[in-house]
PDB file of N, CA and C in Angstrom:
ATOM      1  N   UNK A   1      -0.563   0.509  -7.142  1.00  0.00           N
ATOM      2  CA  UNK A   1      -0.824   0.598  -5.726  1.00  0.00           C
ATOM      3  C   UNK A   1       0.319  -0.034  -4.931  1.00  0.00           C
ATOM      4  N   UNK A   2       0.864  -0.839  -5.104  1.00  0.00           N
ATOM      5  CA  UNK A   2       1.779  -1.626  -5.087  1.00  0.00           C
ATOM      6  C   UNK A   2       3.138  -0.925  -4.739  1.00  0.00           C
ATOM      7  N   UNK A   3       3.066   0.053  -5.887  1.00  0.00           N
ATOM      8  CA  UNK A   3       4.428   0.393  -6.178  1.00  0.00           C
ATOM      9  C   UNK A   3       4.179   1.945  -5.174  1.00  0.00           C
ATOM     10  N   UNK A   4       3.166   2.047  -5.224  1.00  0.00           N
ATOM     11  CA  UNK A   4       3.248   3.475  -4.104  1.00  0.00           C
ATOM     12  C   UNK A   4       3.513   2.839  -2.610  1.00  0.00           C
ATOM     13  N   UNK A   5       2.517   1.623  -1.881  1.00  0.00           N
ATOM     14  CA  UNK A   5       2.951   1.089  -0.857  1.00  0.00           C
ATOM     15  C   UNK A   5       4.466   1.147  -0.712  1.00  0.00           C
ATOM     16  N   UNK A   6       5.104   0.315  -1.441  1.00  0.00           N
ATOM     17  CA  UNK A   6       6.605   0.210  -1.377  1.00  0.00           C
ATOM     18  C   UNK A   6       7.663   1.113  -1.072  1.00  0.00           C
ATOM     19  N   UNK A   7       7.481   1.944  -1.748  1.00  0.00           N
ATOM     20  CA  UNK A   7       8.069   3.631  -1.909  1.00  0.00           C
ATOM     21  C   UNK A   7       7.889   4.221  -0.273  1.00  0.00           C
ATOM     22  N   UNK A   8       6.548   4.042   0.232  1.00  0.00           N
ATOM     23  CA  UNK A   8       5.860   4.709   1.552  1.00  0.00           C
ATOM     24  C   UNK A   8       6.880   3.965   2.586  1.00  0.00           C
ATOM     25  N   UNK A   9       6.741   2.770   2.390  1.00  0.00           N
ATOM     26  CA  UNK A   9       7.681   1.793   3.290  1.00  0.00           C
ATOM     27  C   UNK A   9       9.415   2.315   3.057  1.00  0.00           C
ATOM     28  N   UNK A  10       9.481   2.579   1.626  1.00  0.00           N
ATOM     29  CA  UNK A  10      11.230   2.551   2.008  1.00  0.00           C
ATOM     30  C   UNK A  10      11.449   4.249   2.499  1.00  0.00           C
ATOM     31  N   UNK A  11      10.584   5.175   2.563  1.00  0.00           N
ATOM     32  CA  UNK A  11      10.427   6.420   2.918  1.00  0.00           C
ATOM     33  C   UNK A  11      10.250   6.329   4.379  1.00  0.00           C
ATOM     34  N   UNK A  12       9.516   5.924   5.088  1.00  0.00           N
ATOM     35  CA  UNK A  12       9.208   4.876   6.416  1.00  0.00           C
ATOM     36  C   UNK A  12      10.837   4.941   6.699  1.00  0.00           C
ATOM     37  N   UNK A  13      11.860   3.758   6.114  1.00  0.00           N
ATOM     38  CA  UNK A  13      12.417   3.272   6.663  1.00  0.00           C
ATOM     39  C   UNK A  13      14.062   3.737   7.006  1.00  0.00           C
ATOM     40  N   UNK A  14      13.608   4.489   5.556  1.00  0.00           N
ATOM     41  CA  UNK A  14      14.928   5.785   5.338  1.00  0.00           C
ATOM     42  C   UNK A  14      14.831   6.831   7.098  1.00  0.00           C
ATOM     43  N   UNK A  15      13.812   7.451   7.364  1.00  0.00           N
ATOM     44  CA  UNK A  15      13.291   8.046   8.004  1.00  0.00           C
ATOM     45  C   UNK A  15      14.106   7.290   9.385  1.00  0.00           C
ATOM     46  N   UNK A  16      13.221   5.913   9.348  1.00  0.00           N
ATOM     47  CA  UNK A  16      13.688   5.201  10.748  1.00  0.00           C
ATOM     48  C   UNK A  16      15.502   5.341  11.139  1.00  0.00           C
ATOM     49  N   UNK A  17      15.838   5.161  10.104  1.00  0.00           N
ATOM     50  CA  UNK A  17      17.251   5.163  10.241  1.00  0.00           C
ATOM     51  C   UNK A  17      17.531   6.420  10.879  1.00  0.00           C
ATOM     52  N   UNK A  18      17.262   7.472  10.220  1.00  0.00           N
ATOM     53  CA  UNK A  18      17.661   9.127  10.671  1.00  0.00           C
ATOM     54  C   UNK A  18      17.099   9.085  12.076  1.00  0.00           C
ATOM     55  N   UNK A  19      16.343   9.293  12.363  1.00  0.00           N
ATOM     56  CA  UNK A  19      15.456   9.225  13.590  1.00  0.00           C
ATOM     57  C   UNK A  19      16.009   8.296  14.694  1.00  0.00           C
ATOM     58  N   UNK A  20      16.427   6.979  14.349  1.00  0.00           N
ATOM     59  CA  UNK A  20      17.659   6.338  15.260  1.00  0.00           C
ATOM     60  C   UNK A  20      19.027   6.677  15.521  1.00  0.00           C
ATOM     61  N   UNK A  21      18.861   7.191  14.456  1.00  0.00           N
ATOM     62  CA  UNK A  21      20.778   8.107  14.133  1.00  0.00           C
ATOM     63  C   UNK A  21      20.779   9.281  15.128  1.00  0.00           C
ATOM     64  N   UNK A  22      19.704   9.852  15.032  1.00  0.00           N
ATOM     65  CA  UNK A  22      19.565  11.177  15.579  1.00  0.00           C
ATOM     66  C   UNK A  22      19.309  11.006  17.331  1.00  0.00           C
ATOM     67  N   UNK A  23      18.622   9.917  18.074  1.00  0.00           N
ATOM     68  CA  UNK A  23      17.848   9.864  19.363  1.00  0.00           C
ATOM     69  C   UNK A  23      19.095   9.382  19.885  1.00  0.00           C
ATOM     70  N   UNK A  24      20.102   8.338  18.927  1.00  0.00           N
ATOM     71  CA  UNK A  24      21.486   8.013  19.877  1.00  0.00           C
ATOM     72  C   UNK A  24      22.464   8.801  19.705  1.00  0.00           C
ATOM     73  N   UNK A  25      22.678   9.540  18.715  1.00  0.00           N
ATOM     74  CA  UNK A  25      23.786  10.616  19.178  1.00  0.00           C
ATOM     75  C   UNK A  25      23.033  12.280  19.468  1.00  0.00           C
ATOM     76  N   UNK A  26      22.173  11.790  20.563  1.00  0.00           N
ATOM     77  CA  UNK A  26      21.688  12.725  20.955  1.00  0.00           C
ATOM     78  C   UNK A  26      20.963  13.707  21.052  1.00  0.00           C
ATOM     79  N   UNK A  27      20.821  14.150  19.402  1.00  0.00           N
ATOM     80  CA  UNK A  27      20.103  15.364  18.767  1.00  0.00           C
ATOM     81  C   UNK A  27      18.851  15.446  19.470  1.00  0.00           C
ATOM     82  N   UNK A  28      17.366  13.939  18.945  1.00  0.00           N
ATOM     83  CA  UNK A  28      16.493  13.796  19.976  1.00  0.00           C
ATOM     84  C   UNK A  28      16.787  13.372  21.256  1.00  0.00           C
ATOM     85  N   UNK A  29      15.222  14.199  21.978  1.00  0.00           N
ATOM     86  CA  UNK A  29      15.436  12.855  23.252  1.00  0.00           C
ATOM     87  C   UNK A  29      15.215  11.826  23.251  1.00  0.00           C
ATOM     88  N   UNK A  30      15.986  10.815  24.057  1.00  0.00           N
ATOM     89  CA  UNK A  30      15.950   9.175  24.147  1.00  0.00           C
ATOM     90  C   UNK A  30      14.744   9.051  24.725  1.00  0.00           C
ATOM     91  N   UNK A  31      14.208   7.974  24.561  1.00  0.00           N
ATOM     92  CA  UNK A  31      12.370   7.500  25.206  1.00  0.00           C
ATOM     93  C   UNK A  31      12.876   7.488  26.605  1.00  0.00           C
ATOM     94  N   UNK A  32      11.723   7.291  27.473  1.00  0.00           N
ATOM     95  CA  UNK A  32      11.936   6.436  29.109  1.00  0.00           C
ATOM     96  C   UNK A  32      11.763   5.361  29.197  1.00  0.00           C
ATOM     97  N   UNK A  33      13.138   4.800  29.813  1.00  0.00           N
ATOM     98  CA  UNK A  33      13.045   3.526  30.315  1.00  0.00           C
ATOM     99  C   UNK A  33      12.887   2.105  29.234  1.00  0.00           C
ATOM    100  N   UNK A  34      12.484   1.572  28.980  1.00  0.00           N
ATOM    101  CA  UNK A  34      12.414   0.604  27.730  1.00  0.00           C
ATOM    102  C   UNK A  34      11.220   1.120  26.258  1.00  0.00           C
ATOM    103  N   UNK A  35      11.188   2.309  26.534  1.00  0.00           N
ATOM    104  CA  UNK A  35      10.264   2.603  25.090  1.00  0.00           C
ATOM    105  C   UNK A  35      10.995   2.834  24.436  1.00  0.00           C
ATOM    106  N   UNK A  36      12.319   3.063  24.893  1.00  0.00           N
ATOM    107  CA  UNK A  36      12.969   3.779  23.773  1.00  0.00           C
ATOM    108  C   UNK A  36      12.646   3.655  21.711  1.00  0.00           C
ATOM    109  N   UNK A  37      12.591   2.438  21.627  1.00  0.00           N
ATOM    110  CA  UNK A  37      12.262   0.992  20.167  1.00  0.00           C
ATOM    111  C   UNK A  37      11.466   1.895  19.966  1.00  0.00           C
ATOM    112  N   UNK A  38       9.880   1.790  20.980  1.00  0.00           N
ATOM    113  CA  UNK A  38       8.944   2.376  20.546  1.00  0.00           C
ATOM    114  C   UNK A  38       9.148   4.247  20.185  1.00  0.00           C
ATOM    115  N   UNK A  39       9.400   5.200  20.964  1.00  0.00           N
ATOM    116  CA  UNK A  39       9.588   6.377  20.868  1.00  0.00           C
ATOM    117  C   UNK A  39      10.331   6.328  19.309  1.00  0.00           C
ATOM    118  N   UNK A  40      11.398   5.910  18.897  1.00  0.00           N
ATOM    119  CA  UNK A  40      12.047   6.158  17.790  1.00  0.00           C
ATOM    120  C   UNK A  40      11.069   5.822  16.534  1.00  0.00           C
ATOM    121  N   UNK A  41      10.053   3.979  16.870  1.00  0.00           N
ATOM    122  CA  UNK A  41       9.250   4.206  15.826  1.00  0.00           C
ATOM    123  C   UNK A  41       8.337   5.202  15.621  1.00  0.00           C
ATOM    124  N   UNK A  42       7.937   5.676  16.752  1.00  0.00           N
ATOM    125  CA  UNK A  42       6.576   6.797  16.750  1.00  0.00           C
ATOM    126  C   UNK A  42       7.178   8.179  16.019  1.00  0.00           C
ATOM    127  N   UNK A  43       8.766   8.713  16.502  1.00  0.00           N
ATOM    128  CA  UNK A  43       8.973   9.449  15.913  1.00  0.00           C
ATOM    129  C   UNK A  43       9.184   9.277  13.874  1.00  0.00           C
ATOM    130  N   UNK A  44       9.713   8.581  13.991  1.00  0.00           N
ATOM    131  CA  UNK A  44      10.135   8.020  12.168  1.00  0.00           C
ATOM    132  C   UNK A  44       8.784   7.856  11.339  1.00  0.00           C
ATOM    133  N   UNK A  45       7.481   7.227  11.968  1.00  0.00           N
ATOM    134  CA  UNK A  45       6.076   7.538  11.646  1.00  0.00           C
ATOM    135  C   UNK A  45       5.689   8.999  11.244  1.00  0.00           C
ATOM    136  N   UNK A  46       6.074   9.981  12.253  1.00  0.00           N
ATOM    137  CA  UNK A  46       5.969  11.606  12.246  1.00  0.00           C
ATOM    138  C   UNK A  46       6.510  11.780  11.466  1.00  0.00           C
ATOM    139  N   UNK A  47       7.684  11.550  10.975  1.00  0.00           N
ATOM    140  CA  UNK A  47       8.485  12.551  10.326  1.00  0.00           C
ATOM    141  C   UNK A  47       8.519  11.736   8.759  1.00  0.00           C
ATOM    142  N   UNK A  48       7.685  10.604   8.519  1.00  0.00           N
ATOM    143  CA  UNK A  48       7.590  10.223   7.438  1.00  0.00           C
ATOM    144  C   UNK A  48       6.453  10.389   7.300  1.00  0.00           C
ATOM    145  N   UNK A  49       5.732  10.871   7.594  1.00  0.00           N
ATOM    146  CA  UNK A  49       3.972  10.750   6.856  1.00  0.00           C
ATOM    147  C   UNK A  49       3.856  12.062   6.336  1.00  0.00           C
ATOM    148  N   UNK A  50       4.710  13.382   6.749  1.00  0.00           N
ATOM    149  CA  UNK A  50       4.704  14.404   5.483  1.00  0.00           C
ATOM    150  C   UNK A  50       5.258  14.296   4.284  1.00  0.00           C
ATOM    151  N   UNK A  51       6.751  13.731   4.974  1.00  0.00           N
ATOM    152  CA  UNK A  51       7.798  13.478   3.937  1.00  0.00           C
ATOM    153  C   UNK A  51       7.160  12.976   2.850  1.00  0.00           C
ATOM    154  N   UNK A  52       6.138  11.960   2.861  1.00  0.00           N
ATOM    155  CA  UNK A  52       6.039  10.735   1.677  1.00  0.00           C
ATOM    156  C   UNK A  52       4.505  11.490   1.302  1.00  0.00           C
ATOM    157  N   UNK A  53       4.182  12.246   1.794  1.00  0.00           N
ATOM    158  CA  UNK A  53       2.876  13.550   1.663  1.00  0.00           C
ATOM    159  C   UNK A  53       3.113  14.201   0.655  1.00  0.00           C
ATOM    160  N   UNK A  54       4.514  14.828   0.595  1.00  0.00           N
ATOM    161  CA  UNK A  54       4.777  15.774  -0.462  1.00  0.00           C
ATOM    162  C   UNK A  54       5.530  15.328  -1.512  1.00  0.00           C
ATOM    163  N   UNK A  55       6.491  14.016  -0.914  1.00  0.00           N
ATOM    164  CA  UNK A  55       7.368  13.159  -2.229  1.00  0.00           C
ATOM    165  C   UNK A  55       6.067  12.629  -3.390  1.00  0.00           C
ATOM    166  N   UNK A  56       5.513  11.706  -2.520  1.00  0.00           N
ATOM    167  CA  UNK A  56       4.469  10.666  -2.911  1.00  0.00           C
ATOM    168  C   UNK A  56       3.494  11.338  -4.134  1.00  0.00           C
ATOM    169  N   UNK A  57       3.377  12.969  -4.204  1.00  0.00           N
ATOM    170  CA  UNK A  57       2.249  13.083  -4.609  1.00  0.00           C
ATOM    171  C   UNK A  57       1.633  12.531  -6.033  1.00  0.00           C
ATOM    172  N   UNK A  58       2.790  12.893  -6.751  1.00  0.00           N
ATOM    173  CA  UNK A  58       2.205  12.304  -8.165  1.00  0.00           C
ATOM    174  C   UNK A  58       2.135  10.414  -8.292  1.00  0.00           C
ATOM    175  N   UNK A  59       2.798   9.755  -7.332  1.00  0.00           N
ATOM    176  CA  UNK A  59       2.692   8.356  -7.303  1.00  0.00           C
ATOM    177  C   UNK A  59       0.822   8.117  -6.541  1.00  0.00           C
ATOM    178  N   UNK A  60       0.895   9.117  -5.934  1.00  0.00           N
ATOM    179  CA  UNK A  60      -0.360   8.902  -4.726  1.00  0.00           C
ATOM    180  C   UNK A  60      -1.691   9.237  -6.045  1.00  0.00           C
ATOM    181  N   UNK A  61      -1.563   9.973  -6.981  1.00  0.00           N
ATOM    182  CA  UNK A  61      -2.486  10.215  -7.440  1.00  0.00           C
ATOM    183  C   UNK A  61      -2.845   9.393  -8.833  1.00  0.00           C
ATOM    184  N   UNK A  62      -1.692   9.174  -9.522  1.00  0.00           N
ATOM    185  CA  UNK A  62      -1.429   7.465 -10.376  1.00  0.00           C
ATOM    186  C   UNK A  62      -2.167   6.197  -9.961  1.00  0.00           C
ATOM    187  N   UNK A  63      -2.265   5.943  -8.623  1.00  0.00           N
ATOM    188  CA  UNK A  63      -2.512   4.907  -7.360  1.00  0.00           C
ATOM    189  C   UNK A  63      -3.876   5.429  -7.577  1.00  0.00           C
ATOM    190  N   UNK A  64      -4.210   6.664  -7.555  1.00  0.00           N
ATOM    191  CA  UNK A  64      -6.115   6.732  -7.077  1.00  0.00           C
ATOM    192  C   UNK A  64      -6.668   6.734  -8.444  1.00  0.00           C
ATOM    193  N   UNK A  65      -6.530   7.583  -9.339  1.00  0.00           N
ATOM    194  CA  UNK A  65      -6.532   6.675 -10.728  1.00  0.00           C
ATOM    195  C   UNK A  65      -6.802   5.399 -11.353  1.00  0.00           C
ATOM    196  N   UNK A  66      -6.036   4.491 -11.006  1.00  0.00           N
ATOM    197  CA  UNK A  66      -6.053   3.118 -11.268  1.00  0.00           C
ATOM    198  C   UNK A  66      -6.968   2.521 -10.311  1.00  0.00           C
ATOM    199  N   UNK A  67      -7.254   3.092  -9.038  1.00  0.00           N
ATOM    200  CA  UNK A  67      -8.165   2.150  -8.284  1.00  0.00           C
ATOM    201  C   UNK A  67      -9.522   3.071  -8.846  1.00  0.00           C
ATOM    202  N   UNK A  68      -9.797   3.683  -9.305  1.00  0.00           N
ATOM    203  CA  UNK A  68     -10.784   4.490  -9.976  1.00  0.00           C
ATOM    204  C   UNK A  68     -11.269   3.931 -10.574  1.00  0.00           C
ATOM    205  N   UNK A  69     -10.347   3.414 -11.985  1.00  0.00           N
ATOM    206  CA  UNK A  69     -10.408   3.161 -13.404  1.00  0.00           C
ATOM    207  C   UNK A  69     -10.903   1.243 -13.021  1.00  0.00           C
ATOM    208  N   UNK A  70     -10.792   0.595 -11.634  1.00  0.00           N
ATOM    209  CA  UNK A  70     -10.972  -0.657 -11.269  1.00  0.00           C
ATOM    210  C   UNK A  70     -12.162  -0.496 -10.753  1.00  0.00           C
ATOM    211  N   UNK A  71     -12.623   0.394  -9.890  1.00  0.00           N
ATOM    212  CA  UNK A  71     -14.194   0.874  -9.800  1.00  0.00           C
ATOM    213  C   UNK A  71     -15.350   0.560 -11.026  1.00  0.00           C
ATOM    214  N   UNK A  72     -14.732   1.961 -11.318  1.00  0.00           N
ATOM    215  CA  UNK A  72     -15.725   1.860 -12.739  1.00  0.00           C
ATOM    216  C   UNK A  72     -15.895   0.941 -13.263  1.00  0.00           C
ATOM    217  N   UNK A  73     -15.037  -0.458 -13.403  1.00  0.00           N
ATOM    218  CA  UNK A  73     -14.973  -1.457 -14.487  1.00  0.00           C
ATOM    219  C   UNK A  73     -15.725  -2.740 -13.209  1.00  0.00           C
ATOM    220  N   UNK A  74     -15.536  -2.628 -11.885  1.00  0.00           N
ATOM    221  CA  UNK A  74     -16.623  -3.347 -11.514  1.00  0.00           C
ATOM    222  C   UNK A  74     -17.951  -2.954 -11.469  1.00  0.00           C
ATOM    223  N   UNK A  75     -18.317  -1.830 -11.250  1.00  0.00           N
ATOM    224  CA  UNK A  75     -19.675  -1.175 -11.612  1.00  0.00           C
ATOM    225  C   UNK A  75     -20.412  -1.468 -13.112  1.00  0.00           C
ATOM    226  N   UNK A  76     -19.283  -1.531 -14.329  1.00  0.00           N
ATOM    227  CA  UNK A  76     -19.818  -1.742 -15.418  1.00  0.00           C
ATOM    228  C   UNK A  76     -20.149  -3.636 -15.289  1.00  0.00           C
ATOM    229  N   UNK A  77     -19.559  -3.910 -14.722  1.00  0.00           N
ATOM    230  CA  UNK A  77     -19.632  -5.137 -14.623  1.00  0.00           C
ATOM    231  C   UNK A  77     -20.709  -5.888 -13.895  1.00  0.00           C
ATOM    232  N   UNK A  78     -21.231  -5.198 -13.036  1.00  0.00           N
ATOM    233  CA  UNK A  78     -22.674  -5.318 -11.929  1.00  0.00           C
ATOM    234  C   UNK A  78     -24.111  -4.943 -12.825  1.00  0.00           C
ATOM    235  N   UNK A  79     -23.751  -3.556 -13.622  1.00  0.00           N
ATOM    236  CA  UNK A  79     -25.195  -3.481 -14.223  1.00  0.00           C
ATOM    237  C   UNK A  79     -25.148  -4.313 -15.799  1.00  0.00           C
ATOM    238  N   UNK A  80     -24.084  -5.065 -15.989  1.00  0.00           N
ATOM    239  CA  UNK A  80     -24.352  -5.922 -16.964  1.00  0.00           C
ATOM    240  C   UNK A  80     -24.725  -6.993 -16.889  1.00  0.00           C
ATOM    241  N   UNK A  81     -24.526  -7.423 -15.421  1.00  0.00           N
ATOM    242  CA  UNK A  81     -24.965  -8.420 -14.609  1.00  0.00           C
ATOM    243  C   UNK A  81     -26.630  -8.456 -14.702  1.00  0.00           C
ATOM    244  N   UNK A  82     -26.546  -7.221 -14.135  1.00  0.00           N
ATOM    245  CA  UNK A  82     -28.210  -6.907 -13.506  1.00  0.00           C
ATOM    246  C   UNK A  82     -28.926  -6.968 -14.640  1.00  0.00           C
ATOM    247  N   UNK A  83     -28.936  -6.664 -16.027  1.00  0.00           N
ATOM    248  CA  UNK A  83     -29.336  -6.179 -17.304  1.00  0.00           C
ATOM    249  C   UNK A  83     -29.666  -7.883 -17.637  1.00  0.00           C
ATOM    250  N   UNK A  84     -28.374  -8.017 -17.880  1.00  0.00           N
ATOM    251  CA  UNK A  84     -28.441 -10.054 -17.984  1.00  0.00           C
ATOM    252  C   UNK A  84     -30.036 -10.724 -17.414  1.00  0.00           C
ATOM    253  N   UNK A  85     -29.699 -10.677 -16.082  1.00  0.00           N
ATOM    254  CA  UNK A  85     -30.442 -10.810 -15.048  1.00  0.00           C
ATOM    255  C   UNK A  85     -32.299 -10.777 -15.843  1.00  0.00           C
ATOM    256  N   UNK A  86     -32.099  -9.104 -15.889  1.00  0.00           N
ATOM    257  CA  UNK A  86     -33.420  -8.691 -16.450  1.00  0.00           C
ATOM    258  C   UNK A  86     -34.146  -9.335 -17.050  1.00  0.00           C
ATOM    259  N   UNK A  87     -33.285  -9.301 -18.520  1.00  0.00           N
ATOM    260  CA  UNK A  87     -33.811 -10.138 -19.758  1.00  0.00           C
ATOM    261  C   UNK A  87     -34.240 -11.452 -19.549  1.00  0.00           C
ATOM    262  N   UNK A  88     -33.241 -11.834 -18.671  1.00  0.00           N
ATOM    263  CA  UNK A  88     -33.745 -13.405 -18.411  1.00  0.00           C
ATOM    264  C   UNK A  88     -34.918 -13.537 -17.916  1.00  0.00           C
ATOM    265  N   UNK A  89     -35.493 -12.776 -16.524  1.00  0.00           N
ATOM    266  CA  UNK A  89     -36.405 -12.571 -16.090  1.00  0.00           C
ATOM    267  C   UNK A  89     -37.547 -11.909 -17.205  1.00  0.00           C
ATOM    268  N   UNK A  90     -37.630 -11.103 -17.905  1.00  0.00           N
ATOM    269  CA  UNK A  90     -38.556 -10.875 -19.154  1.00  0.00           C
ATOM    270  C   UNK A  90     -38.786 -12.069 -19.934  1.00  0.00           C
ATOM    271  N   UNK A  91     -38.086 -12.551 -20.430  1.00  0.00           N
ATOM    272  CA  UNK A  91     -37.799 -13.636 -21.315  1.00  0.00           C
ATOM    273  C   UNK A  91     -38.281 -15.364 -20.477  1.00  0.00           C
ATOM    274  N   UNK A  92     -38.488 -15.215 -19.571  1.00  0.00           N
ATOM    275  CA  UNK A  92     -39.280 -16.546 -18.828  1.00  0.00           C
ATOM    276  C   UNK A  92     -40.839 -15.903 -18.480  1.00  0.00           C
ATOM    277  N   UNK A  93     -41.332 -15.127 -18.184  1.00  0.00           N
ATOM    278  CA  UNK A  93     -42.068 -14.415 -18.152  1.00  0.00           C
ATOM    279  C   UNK A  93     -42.978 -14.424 -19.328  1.00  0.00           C
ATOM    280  N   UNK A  94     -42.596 -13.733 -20.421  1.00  0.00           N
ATOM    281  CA  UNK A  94     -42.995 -13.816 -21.475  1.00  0.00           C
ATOM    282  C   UNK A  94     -43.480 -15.699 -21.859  1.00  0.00           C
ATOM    283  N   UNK A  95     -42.338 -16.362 -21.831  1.00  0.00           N
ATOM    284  CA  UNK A  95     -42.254 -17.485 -22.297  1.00  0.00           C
ATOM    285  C   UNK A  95     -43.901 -18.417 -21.705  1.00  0.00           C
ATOM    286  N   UNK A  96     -43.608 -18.264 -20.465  1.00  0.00           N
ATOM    287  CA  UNK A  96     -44.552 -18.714 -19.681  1.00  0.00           C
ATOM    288  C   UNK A  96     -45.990 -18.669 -19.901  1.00  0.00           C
ATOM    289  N   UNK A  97     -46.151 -17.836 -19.902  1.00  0.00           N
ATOM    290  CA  UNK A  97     -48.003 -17.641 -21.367  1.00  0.00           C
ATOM    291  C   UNK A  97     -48.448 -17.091 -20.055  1.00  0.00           C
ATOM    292  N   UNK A  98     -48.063 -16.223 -18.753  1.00  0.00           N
ATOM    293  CA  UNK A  98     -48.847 -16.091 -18.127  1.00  0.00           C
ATOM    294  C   UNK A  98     -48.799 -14.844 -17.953  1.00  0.00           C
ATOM    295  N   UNK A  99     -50.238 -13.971 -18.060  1.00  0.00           N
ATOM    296  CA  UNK A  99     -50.392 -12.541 -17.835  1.00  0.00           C
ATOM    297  C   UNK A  99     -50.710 -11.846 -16.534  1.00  0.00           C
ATOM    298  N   UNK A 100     -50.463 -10.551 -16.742  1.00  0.00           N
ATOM    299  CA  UNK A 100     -50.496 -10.445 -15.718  1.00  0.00           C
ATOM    300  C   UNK A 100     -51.995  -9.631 -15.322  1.00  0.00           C
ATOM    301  N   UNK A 101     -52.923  -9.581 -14.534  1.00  0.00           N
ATOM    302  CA  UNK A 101     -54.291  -9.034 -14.880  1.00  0.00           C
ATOM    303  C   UNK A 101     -54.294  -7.649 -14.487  1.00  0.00           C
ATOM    304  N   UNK A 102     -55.091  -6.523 -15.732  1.00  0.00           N
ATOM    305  CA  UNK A 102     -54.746  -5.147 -15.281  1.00  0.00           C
ATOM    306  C   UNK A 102     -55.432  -4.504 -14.271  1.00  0.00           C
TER     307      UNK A 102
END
């Protein structure tokens, strides 16, 4: 997960560069007035969230995988809990000599 964040960021930042390269020698238009900072980040956002859409894919799906495979293993981990839990609760129950009336 880690390693896909990272990648997104230097894809991000590659981007930012072009996108600044491009708004001062003209290609884009320059923002108004003091947005300019902002306009260039908003554009480099745009033009990186496909980019790293179609680069990213097999990192993006490695990434959902592993948070998958961390799911499952807390889930197994909750009903072993709960199971635990159970027995204990059977097992004092039992112990206790007290019935329950039908």
């Amino acid at each position: 997960m880690l390693r896909y964040t990272l990648m997104r960021l230097g894809i991000f930042a590659g981007c930012l560069l072009v996108v600044w390269g491009a708004v001062y020698s003209g290609i884009f238009p320059r923002g108004f007035g003091d947005s300019n900072v902002l306009w260039v980040l908003l554009l480099a956002l745009v033009v990186s969230a496909p980019v790293s859409w179609v680069v990213l894919r097999k990192e993006r799906e490695r990434a959902s995988v592993q948070i998958v495979h961390k799911v499952d293993r807390m889930k197994a981990n909750l009903d072993a809990n709960r199971s635990q839990e159970d027995l204990a609760d059977d097992a004092s129950r039992t112990q206790g000599g007290a019935t329950a009336p039908n």
